[in-house]
C-alpha atoms as a PDB file:
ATOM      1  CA  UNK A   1    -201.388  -7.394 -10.899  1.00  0.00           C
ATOM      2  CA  UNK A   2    -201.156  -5.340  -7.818  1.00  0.00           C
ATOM      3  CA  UNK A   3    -202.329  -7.987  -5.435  1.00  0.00           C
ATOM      4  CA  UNK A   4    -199.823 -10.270  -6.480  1.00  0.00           C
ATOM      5  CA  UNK A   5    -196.730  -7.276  -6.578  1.00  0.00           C
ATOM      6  CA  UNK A   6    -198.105  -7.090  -2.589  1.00  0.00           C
ATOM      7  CA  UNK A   7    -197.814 -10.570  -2.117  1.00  0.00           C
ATOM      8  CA  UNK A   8    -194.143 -10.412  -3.717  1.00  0.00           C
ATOM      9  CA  UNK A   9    -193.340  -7.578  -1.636  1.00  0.00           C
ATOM     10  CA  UNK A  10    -194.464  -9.389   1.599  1.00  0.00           C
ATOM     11  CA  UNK A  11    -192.041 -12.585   0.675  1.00  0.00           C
ATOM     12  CA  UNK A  12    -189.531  -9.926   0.233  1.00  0.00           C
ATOM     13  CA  UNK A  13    -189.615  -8.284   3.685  1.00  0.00           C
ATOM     14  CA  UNK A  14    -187.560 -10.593   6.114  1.00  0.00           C
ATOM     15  CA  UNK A  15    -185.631 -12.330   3.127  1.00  0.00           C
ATOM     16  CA  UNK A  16    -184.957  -9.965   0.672  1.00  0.00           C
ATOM     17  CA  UNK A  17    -183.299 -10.589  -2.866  1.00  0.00           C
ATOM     18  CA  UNK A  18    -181.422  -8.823  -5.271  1.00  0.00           C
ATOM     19  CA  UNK A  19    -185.262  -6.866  -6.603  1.00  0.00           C
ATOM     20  CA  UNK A  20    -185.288  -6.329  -2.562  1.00  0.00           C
ATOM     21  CA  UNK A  21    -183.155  -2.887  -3.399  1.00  0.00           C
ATOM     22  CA  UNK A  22    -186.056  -2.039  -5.192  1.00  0.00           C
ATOM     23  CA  UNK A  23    -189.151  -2.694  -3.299  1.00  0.00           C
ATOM     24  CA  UNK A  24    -187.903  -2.774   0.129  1.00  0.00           C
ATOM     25  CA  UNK A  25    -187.341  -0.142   1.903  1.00  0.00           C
ATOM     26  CA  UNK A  26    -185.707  -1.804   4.916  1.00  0.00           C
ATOM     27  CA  UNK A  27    -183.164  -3.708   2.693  1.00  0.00           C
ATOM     28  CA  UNK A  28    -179.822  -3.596   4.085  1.00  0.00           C
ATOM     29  CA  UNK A  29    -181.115  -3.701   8.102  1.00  0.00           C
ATOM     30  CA  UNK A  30    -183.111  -6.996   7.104  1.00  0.00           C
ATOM     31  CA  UNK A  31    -180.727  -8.310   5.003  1.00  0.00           C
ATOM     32  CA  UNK A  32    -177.940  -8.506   7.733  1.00  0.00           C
ATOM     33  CA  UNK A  33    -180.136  -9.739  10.269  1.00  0.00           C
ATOM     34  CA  UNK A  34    -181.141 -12.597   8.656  1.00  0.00           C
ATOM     35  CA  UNK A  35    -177.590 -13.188   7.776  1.00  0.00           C
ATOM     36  CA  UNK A  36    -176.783 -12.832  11.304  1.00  0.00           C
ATOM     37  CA  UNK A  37    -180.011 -15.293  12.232  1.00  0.00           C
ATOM     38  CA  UNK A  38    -178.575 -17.698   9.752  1.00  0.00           C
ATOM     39  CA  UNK A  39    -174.525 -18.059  11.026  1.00  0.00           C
ATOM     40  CA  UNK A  40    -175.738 -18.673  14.082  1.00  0.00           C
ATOM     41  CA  UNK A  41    -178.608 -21.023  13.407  1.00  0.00           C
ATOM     42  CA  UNK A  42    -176.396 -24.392  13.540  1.00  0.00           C
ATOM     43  CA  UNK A  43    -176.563 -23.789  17.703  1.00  0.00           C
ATOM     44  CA  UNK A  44    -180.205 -23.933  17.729  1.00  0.00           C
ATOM     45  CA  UNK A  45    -181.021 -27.168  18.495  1.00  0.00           C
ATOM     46  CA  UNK A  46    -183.878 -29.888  19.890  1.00  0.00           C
ATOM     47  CA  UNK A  47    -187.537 -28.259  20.904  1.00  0.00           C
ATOM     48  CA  UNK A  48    -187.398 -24.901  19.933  1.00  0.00           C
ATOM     49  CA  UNK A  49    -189.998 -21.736  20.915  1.00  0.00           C
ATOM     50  CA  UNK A  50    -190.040 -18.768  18.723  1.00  0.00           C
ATOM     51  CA  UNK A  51    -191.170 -16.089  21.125  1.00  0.00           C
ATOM     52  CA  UNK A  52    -193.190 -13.400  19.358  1.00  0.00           C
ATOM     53  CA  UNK A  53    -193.084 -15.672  16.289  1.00  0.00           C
ATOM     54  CA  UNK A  54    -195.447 -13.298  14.174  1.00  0.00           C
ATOM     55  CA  UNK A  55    -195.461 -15.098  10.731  1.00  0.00           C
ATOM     56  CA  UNK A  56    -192.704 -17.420  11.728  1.00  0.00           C
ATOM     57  CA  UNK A  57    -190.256 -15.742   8.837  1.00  0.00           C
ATOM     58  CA  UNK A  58    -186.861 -17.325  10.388  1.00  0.00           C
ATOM     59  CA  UNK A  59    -188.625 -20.732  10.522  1.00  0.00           C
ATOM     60  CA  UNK A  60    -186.596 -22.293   7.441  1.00  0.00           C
ATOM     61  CA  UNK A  61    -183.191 -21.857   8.590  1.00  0.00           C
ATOM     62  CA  UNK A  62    -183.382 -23.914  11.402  1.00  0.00           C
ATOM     63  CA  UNK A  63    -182.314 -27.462  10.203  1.00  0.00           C
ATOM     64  CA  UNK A  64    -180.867 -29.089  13.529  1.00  0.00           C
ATOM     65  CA  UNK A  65    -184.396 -28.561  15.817  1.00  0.00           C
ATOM     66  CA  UNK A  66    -186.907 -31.455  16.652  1.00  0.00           C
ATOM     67  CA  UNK A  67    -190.280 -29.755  16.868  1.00  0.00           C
ATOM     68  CA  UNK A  68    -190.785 -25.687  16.139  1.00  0.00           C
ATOM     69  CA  UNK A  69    -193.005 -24.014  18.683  1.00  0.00           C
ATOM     70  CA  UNK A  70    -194.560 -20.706  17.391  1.00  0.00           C
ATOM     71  CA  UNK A  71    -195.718 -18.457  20.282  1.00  0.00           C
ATOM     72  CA  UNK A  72    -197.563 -14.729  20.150  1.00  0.00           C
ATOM     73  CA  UNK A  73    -198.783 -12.142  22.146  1.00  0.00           C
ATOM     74  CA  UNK A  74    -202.869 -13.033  22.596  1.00  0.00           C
ATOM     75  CA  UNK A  75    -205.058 -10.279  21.217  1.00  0.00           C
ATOM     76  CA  UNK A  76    -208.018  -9.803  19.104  1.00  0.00           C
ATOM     77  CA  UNK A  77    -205.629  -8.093  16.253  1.00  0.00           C
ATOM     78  CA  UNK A  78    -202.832 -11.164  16.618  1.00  0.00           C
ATOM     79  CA  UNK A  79    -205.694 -13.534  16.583  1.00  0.00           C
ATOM     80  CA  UNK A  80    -206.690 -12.155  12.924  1.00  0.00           C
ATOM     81  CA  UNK A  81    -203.645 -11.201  11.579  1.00  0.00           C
ATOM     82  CA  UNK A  82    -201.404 -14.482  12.393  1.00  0.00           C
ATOM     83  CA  UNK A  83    -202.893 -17.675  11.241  1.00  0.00           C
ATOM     84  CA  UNK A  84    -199.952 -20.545  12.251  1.00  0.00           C
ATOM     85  CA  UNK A  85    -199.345 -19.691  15.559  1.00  0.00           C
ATOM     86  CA  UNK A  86    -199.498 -22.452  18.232  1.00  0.00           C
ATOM     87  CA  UNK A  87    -200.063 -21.139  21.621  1.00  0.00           C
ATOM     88  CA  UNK A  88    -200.973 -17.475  22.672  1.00  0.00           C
ATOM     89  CA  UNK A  89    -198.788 -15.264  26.054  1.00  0.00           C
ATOM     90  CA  UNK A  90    -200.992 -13.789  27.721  1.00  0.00           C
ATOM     91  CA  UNK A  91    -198.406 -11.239  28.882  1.00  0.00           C
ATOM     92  CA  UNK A  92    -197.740 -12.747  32.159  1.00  0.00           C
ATOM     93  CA  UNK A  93    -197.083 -16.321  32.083  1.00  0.00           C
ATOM     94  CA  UNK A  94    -195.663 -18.763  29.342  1.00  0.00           C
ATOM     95  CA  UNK A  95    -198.354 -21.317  28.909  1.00  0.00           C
ATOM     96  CA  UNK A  96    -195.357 -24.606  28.950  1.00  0.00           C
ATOM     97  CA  UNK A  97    -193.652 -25.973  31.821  1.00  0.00           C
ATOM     98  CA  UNK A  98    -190.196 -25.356  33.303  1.00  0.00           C
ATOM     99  CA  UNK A  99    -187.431 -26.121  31.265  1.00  0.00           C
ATOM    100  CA  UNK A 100    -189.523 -27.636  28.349  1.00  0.00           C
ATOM    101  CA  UNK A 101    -187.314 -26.057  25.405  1.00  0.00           C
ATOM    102  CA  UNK A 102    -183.997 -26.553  24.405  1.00  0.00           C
ATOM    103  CA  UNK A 103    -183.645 -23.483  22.395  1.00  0.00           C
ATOM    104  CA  UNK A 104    -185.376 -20.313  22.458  1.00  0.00           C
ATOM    105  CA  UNK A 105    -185.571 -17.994  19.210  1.00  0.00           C
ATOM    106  CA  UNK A 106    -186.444 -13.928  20.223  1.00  0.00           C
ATOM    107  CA  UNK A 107    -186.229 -11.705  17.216  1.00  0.00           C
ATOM    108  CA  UNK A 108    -187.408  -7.746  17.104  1.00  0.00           C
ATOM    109  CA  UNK A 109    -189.495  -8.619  20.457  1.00  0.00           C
ATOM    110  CA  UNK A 110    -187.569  -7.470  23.382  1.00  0.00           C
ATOM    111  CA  UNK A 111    -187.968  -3.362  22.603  1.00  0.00           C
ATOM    112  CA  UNK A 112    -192.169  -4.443  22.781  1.00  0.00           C
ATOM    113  CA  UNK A 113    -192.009  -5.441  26.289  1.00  0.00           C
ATOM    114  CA  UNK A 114    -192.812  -3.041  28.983  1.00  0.00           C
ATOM    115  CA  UNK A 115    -191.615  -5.438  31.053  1.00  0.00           C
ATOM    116  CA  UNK A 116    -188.381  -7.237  30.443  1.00  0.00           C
ATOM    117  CA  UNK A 117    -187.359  -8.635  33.803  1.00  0.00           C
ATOM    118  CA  UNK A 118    -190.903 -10.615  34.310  1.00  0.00           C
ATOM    119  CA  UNK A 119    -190.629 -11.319  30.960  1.00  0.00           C
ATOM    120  CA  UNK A 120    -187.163 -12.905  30.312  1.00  0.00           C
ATOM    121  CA  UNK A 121    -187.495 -14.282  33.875  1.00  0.00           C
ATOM    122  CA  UNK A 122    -190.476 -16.711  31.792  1.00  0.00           C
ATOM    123  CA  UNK A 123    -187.964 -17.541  29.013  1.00  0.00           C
ATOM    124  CA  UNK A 124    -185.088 -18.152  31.903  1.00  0.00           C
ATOM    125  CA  UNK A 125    -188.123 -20.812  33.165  1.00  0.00           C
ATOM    126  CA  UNK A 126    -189.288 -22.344  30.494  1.00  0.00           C
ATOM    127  CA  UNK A 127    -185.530 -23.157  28.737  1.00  0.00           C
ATOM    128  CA  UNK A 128    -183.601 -26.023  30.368  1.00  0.00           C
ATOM    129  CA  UNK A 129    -180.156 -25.832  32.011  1.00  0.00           C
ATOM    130  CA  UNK A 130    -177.420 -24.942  29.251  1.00  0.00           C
ATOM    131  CA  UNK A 131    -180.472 -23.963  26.986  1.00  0.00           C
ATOM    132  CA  UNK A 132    -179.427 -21.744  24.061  1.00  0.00           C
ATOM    133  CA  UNK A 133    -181.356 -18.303  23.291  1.00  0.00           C
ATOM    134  CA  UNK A 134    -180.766 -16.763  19.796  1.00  0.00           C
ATOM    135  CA  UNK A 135    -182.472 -13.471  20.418  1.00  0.00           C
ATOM    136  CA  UNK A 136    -182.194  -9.924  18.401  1.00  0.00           C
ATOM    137  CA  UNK A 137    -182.874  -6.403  19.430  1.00  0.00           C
ATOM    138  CA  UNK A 138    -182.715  -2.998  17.139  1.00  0.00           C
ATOM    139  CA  UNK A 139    -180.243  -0.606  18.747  1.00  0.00           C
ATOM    140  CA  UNK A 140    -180.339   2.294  16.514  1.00  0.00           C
ATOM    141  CA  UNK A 141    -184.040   2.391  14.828  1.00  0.00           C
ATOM    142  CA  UNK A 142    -187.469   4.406  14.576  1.00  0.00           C
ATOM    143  CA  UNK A 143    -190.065   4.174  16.489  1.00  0.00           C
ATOM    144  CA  UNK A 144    -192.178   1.933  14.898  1.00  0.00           C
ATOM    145  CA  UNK A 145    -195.552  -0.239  16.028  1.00  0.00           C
ATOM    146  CA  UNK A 146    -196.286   2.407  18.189  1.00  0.00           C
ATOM    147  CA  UNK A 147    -197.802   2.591  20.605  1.00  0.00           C
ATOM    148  CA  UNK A 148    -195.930  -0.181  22.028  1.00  0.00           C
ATOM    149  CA  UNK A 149    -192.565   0.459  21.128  1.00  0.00           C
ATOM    150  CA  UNK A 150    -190.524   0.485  24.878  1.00  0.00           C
ATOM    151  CA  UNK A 151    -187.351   0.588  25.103  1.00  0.00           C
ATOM    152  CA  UNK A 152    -183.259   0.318  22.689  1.00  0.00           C
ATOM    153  CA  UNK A 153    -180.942  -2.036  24.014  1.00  0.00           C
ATOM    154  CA  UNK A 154    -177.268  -1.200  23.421  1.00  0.00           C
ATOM    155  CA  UNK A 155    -174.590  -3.715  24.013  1.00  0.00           C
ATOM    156  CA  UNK A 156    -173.606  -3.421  27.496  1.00  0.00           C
ATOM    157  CA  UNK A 157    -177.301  -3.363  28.339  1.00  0.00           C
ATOM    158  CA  UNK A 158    -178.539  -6.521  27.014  1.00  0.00           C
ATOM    159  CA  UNK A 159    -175.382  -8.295  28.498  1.00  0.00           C
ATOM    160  CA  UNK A 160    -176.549  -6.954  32.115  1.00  0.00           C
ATOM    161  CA  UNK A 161    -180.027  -7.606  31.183  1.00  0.00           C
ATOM    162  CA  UNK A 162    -179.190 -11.290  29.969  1.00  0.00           C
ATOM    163  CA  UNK A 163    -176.543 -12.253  32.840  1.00  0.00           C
ATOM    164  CA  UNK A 164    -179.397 -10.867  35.300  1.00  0.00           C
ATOM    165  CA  UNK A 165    -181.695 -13.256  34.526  1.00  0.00           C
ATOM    166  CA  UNK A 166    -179.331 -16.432  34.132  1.00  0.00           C
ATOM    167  CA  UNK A 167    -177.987 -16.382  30.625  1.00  0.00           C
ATOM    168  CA  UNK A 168    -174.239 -16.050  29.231  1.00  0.00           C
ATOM    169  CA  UNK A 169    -173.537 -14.748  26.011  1.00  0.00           C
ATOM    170  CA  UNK A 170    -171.292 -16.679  23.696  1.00  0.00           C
ATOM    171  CA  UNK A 171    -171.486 -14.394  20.527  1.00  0.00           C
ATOM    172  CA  UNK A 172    -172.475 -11.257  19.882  1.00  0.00           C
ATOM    173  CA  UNK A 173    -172.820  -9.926  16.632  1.00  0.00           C
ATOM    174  CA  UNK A 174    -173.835  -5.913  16.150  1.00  0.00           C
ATOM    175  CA  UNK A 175    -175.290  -5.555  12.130  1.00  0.00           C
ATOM    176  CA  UNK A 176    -174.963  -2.730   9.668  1.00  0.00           C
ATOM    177  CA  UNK A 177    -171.840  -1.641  11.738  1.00  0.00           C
ATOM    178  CA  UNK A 178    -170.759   0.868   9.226  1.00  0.00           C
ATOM    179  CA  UNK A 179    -172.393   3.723   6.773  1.00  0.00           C
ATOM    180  CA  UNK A 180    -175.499   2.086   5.702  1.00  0.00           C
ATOM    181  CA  UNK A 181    -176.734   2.850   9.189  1.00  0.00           C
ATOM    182  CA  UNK A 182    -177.035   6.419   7.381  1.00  0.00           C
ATOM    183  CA  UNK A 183    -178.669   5.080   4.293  1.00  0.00           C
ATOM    184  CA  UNK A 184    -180.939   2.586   5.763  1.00  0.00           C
ATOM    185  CA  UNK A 185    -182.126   5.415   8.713  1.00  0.00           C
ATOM    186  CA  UNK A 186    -182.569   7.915   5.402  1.00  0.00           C
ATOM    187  CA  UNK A 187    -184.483   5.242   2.994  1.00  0.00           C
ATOM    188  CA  UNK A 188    -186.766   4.629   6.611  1.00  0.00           C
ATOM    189  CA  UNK A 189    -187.407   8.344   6.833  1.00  0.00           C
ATOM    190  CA  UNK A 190    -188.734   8.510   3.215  1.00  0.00           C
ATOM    191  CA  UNK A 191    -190.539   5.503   3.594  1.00  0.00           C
ATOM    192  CA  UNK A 192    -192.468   6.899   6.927  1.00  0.00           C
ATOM    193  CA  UNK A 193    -193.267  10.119   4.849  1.00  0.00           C
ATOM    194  CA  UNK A 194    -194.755   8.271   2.179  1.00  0.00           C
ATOM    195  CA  UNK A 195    -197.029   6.205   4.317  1.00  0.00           C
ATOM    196  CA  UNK A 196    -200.098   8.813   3.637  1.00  0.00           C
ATOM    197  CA  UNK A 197    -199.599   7.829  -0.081  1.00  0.00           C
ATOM    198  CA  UNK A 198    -202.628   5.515  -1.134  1.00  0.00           C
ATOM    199  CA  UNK A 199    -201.704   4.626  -4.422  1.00  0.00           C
ATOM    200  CA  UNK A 200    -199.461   1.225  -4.193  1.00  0.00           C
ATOM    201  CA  UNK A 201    -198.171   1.914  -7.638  1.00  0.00           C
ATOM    202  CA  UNK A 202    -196.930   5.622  -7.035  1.00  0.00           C
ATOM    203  CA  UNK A 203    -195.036   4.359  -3.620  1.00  0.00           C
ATOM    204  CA  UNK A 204    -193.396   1.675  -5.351  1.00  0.00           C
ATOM    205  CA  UNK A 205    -192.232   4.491  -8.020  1.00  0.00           C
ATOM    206  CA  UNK A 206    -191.141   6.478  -5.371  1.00  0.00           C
ATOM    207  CA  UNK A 207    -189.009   3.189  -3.657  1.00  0.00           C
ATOM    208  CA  UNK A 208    -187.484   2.573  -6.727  1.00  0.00           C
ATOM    209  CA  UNK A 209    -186.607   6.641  -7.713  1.00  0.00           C
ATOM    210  CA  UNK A 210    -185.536   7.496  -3.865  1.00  0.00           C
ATOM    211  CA  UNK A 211    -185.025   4.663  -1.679  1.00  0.00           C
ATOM    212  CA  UNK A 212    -183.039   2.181  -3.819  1.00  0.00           C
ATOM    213  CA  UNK A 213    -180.177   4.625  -5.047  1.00  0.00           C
ATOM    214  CA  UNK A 214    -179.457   5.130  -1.569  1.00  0.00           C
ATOM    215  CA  UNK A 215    -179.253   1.606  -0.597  1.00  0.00           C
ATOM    216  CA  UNK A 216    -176.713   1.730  -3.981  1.00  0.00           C
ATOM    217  CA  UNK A 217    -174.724   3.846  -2.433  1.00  0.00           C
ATOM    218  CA  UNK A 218    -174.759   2.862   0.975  1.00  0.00           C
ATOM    219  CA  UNK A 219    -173.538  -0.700  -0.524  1.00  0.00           C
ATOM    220  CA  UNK A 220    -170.876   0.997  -2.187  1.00  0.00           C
ATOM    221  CA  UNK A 221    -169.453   3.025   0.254  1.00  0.00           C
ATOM    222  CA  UNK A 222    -169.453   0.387   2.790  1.00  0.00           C
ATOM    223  CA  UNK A 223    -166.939  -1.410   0.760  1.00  0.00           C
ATOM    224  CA  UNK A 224    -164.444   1.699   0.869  1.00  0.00           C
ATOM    225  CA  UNK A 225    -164.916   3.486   4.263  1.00  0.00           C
ATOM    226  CA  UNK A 226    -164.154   1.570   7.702  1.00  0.00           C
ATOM    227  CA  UNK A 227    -166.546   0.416   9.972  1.00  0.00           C
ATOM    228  CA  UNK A 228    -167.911   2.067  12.976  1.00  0.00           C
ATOM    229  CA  UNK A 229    -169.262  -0.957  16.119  1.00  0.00           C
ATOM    230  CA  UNK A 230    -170.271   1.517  18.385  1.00  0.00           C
ATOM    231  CA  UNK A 231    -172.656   2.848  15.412  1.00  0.00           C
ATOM    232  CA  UNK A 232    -175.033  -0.375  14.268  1.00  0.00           C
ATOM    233  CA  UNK A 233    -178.803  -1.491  13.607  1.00  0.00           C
ATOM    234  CA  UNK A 234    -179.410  -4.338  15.711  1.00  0.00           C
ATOM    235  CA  UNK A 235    -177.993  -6.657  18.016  1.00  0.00           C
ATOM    236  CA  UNK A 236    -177.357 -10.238  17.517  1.00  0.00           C
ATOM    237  CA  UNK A 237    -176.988 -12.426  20.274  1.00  0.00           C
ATOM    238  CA  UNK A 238    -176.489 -15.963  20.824  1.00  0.00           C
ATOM    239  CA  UNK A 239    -176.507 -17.081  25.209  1.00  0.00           C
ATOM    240  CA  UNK A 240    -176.376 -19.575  27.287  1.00  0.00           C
ATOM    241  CA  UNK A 241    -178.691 -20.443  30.428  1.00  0.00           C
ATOM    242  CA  UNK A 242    -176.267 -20.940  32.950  1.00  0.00           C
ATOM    243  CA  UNK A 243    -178.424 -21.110  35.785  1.00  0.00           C
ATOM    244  CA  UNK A 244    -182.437 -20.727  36.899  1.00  0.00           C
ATOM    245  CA  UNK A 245    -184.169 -17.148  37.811  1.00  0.00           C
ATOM    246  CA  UNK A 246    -184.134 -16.952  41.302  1.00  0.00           C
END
């Protein structure tokens, strides 16, 4: 029974469903991302690289691409835990030619990168001239993966960052702009205490007794108080390669 409840709870992660408010603990910041991922996904078209593509959990949304290019970060860990990837960075150099993609998906991978102007000078290379980049980048989050967890990107940064290296943004979206940034940062602070807790059964108890009342609420209020954009979880952004890294 358990192993298959883990196996649920992994499908649940990046797409979560109504029993997400039970068993995930990063509900609402997931949920709006991929909602996000998914308004914007019509622009991504032609040969596409997903950057960082871990298990490749944005994948299905994408229905106007020609070929889907999963790359990762090559190490001995990636190498065992990621099973469908199709070529390996080796943290320098993209292993394609110039301007071999049309589109370019980067999700949750930017704050990993010690160094973002080598590395976005790559994606500048490898996308072709009016290439699109859907990319997203937690602004208000834990540190997490650690130790390689670099950097927070606010909005003003990743439009210097983006129009330094070539790219124009068309739309921007910031998620969670309102008081489930309180709940969700809350439900993440319970859920980092309770990582020392073997038992898989008692932590679910505890997600459904602590965690999912307060991603309730945070629904709730949401609906009644106003919004707050310079207070979000993650950037959105959808850009435009308007010309090659010098």
């Amino acid at each position: 029974m358990i192993p298959k409840l883990k196996l649920y709870v992994r499908k649940q992660q990046f797409n979560p469903g109504l029993l997400g408010i039970f068993i995930n603990p990063f509900y609402t910041v997931r949920k709006e991302l991929r909602r996000a991922m998914i308004r914007l996904s019509s622009h991504v078209t032609g040969r596409t690289l997903d950057v960082g593509c871990g298990e490749k959990p944005y994948e299905n949304i994408f229905s106007n691409i020609s070929e889907y290019v999963g790359m990762e970060y090559d190490s001995p860990k990636n190498r065992s835990r990621f099973k469908n990837i199709n070529s390996w960075y080796d943290g320098k150099h993209f292993p394609f030619d110039g301007n071999s993609f049309d589109s370019i998906i980067l999700t949750q991978v930017l704050e990993h990168v010690f160094n973002p102007d080598e590395f976005l000078a790559e994606i500048n290379r490898v996308t072709k001239n009016n290439g699109l980049l859907l990319m997203s980048a937690p602004f208000v989050w834990d540190e997490h993966e650690q130790p390689w967890d670099y950097a927070r990107y606010s909005s003003f940064g990743l439009k210097h960052l983006l129009k330094k290296h070539g790219f124009e943004i068309i739309e921007h979206i910031k998620t969670v702009s309102d008081v489930r940034v309180i709940s969700q940062l809350t439900a993440c602070y319970i859920h980092k205490k309770l990582a020392g807790i073997r038992s898989y059964r008692i932590k679910m108890i505890f997600y459904v007794l602590l965690i999912s009342p307060l991603t309730i609420i945070g629904t709730i209020l949401s609906q009644i108080l106003p919004a707050n954009m310079d207070l979000y979880m993650d950037n959105v952004v959808l850009a435009r390669k308007i010309h090659s890294h010098d």
